[in-house]
C-alpha atoms as a PDB file:
ATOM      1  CA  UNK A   1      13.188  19.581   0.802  1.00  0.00           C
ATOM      2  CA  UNK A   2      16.067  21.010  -0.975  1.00  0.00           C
ATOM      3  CA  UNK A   3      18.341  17.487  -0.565  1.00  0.00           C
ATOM      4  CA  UNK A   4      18.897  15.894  -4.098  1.00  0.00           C
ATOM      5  CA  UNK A   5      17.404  12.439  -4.103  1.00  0.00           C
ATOM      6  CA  UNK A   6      20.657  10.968  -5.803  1.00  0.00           C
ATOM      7  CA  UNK A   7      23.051  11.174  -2.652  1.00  0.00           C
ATOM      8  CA  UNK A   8      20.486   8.727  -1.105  1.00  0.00           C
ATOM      9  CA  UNK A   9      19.746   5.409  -1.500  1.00  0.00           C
ATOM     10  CA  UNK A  10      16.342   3.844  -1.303  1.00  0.00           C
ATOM     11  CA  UNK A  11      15.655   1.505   1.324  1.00  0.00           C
ATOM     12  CA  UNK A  12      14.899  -1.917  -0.093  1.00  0.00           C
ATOM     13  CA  UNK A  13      13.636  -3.103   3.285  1.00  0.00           C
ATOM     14  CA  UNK A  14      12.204  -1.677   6.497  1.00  0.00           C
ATOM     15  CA  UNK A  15      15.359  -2.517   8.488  1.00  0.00           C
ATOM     16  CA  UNK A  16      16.986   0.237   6.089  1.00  0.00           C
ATOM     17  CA  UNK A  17      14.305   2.297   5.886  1.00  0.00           C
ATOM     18  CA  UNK A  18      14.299   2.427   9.904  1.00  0.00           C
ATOM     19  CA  UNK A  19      18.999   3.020  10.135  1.00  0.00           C
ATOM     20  CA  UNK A  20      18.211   5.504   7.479  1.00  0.00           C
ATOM     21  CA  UNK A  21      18.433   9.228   7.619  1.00  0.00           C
ATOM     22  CA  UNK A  22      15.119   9.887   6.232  1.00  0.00           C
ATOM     23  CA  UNK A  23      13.825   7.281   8.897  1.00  0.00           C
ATOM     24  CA  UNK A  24      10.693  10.385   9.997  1.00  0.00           C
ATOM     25  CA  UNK A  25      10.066  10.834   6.813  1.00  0.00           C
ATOM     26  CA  UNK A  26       9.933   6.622   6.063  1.00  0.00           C
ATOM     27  CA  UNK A  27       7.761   6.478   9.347  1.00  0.00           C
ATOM     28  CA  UNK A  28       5.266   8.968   8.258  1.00  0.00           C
ATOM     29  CA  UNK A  29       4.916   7.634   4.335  1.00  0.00           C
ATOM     30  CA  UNK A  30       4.272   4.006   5.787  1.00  0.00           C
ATOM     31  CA  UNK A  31       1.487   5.612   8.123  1.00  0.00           C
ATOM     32  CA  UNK A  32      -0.026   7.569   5.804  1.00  0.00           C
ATOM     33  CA  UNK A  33      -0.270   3.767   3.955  1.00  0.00           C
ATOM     34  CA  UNK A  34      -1.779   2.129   6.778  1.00  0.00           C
ATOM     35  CA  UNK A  35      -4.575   4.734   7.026  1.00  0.00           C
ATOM     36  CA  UNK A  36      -5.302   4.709   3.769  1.00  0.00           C
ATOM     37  CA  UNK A  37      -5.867   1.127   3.723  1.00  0.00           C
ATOM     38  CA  UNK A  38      -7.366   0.814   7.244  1.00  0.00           C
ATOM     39  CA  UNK A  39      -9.732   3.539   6.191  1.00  0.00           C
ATOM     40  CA  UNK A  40     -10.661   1.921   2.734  1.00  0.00           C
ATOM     41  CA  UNK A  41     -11.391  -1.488   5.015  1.00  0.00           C
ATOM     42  CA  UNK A  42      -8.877  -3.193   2.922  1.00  0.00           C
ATOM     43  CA  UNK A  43      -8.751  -6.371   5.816  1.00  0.00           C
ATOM     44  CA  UNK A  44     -10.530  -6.891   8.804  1.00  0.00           C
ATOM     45  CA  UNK A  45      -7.825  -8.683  11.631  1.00  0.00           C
ATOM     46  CA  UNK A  46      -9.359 -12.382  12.121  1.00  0.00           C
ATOM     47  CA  UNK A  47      -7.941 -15.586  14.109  1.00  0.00           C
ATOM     48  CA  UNK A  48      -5.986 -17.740  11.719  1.00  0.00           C
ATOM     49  CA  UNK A  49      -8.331 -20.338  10.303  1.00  0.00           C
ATOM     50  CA  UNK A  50      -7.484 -24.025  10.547  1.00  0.00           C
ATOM     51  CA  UNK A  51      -5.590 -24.967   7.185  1.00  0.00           C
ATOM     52  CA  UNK A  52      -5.632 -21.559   6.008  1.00  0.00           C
ATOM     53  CA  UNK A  53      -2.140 -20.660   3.950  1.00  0.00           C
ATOM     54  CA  UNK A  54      -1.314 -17.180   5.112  1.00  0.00           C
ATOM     55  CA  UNK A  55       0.914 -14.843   2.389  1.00  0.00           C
ATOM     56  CA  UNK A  56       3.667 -12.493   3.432  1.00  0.00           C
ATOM     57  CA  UNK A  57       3.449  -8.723   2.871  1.00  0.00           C
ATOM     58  CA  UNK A  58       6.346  -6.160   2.956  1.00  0.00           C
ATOM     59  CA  UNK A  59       6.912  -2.471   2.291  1.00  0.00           C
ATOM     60  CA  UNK A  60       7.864  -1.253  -1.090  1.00  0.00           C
ATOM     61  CA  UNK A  61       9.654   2.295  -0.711  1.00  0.00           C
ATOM     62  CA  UNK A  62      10.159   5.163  -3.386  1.00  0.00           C
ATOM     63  CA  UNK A  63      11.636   8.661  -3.226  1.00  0.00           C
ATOM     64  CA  UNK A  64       9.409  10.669  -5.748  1.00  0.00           C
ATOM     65  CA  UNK A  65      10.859  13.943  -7.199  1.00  0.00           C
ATOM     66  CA  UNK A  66      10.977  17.224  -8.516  1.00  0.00           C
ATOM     67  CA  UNK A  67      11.523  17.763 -11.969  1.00  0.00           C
ATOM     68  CA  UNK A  68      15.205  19.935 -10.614  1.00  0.00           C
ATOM     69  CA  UNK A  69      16.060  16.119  -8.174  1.00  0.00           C
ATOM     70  CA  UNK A  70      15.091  17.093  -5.147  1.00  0.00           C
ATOM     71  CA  UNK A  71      13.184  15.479  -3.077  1.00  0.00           C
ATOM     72  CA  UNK A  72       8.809  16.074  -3.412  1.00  0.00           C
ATOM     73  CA  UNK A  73       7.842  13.327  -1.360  1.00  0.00           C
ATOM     74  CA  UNK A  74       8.846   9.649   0.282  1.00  0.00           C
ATOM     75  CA  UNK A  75       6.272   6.887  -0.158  1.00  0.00           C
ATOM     76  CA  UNK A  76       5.740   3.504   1.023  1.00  0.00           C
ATOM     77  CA  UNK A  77       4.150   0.857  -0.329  1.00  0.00           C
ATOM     78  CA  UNK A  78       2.520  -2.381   1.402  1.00  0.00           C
ATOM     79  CA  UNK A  79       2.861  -5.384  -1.552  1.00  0.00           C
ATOM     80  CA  UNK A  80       1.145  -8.977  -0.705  1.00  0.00           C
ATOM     81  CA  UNK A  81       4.124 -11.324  -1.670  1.00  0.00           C
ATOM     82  CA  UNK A  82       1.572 -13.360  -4.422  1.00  0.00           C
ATOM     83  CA  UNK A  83       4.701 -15.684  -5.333  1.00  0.00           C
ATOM     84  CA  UNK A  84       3.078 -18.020  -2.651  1.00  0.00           C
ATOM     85  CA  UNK A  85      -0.733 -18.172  -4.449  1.00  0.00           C
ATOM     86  CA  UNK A  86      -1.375 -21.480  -6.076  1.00  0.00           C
ATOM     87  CA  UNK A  87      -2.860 -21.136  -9.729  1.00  0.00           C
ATOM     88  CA  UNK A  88      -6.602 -23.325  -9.202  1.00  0.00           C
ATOM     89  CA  UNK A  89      -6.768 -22.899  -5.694  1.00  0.00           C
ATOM     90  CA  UNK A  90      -5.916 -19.187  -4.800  1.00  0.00           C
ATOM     91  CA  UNK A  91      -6.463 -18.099  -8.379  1.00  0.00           C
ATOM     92  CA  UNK A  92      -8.142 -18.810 -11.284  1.00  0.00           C
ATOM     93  CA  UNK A  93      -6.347 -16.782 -14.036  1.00  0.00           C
ATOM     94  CA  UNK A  94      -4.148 -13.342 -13.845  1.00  0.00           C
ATOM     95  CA  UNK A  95      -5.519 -10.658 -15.878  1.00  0.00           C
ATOM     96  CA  UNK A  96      -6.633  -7.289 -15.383  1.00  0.00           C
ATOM     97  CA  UNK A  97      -9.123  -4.916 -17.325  1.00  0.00           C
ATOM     98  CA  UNK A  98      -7.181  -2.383 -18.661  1.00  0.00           C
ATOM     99  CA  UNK A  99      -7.723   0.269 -21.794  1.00  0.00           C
ATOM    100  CA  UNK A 100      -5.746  -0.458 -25.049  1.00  0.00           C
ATOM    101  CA  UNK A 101      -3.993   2.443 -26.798  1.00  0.00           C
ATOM    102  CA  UNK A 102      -6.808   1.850 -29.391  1.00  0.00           C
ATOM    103  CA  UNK A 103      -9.574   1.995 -27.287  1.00  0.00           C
ATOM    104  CA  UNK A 104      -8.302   5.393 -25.983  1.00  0.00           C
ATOM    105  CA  UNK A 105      -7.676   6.771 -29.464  1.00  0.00           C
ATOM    106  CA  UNK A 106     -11.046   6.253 -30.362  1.00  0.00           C
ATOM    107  CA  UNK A 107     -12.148   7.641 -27.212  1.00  0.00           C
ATOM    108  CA  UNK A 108      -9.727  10.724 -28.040  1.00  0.00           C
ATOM    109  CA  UNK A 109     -11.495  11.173 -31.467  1.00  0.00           C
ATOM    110  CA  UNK A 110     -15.168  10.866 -30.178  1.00  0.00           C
ATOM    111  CA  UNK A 111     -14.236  13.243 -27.885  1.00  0.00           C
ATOM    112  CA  UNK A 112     -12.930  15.838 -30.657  1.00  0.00           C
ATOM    113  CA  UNK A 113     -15.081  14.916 -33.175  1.00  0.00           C
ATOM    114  CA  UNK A 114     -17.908  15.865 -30.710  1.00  0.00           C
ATOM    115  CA  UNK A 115     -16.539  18.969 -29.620  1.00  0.00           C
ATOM    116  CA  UNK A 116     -16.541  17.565 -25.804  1.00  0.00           C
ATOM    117  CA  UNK A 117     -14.031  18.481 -22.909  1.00  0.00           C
ATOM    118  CA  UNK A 118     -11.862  15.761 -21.211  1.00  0.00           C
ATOM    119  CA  UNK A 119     -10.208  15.458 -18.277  1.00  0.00           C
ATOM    120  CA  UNK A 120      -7.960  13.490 -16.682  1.00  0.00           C
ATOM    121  CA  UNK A 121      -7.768  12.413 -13.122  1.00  0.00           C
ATOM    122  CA  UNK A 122      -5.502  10.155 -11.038  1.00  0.00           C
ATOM    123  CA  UNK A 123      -6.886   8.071  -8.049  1.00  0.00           C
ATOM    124  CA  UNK A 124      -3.944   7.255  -6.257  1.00  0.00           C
ATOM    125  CA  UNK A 125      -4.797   4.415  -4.734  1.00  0.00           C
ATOM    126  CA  UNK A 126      -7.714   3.265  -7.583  1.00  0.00           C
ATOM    127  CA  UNK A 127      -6.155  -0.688  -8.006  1.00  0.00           C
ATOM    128  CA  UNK A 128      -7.027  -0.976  -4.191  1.00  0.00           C
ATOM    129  CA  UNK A 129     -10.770  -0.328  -4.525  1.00  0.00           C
ATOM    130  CA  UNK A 130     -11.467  -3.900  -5.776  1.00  0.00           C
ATOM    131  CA  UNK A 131     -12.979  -6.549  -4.344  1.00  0.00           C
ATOM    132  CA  UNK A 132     -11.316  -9.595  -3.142  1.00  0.00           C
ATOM    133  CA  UNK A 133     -13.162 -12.726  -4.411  1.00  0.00           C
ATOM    134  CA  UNK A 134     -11.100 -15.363  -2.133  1.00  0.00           C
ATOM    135  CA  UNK A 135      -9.963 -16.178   1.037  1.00  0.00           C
ATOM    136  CA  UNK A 136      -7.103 -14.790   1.102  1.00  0.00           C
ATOM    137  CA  UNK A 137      -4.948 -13.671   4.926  1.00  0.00           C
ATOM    138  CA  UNK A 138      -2.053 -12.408   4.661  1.00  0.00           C
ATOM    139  CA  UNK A 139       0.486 -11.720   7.715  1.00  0.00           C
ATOM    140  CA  UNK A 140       0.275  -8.012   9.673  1.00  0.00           C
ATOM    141  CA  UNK A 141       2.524  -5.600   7.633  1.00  0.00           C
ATOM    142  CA  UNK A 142       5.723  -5.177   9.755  1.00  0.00           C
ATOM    143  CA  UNK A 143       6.080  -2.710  11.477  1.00  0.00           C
ATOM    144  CA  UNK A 144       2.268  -2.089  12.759  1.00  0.00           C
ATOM    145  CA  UNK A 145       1.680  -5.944  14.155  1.00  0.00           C
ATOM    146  CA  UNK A 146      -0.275  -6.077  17.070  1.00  0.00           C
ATOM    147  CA  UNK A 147       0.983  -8.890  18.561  1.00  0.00           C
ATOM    148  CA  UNK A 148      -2.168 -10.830  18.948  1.00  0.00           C
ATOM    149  CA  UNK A 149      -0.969 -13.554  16.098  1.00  0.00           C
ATOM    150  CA  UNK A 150      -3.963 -12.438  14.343  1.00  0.00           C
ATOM    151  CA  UNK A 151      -3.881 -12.075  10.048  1.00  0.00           C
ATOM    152  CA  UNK A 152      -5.486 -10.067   7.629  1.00  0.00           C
ATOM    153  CA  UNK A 153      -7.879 -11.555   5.813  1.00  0.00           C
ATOM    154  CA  UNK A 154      -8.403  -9.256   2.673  1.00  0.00           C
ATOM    155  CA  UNK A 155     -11.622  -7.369   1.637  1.00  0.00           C
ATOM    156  CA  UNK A 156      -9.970  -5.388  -0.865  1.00  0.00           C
ATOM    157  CA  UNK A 157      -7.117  -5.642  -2.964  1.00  0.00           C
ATOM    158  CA  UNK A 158      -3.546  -5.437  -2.825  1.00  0.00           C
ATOM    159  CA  UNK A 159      -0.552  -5.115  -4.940  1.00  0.00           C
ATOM    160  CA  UNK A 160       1.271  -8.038  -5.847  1.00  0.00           C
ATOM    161  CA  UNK A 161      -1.740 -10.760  -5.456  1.00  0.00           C
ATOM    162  CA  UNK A 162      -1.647 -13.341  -8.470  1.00  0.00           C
ATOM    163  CA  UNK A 163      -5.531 -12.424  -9.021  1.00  0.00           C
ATOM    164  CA  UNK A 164      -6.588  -8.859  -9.796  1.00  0.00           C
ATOM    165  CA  UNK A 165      -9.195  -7.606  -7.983  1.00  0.00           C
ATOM    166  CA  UNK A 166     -12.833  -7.582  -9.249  1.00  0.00           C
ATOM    167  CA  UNK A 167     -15.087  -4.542  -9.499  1.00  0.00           C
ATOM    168  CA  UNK A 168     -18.597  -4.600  -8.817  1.00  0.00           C
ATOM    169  CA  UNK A 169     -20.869  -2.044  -8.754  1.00  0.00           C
ATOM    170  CA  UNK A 170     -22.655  -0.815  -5.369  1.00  0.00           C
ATOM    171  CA  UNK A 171     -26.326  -1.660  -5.457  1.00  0.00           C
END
């Protein structure tokens, strides 16, 4: 697209995202979303449980661009709202596995030091492949509710819950 990203402004909600000009190109990023997740088995719909506490969820959007400002691609993001998790109950702690500049230096220098080949990859959607190790349900995104009152209870992970998600190995 040859439209330069700074005329528009991102929507903040899916009311804007839906009035806006770009609304196809909002429509098929949130889609594209869904699938992934439906296809990863990220919930499975279930009948609210008795005393269950069920979170909100709502779309995250992002115009990413060329390196010249114009437009490469819209995305859309689906973000559990975690403010609502209870620290003892929902969650026991909030940290997440992650490797420190030092850790990857000395990786770097085995690597060299070796004479070995790296290479980098990106899995875009890699913080999603954890497992959930609550119950947690969370409303249907907006937008792709089926009406049934049904939630989501979560399988895998999503952005914004207070826990990260835990990865186990497949046996």
């Amino acid at each position: 697209m040859a439209v330069s990203v700074v005329r528009w402004k991102v929507p903040s909600s899916l009311k804007q995202a839906e009035a806006s000009p770009f609304r196809d190109n909002w429509a098929e990023a949130l889609l594209t979303e869904i699938d992934r997740l439906r296809e990863m088995g990220t919930w499975v719909e279930v009948e609210t449980p008795n005393g269950a506490k069920t979170l909100g969820c709502k779309w995250v959007f992002a115009i990413k661009t060329k390196p010249d400002g114009t437009i490469e691609r819209f995305k859309g993001r689906l973000v559990v709202q975690g403010f609502g998790q209870i620290e003892g109950i929902d969650f026991d702690d909030t940290f997440a596995t992650t490797a420190g500049r030092t850790t990857v230096r000395l990786f770097l220098a085995m690597v060299c030091s070796m004479s070995m080949h790296c290479h980098q990859m990106d899995v875009t959607t890699a913080f999603l492949y954890g497992d959930v190790d609550k119950e947690i349900y969370t409303r249907q995104p907006s937008g792709h509710d089926d009406g049934t009152g049904r939630v989501c209870n979560l399988l895998k992970s999503l952005y914004g819950l207070k826990r990260p998600p835990s990865i186990r190995s497949k046996k």
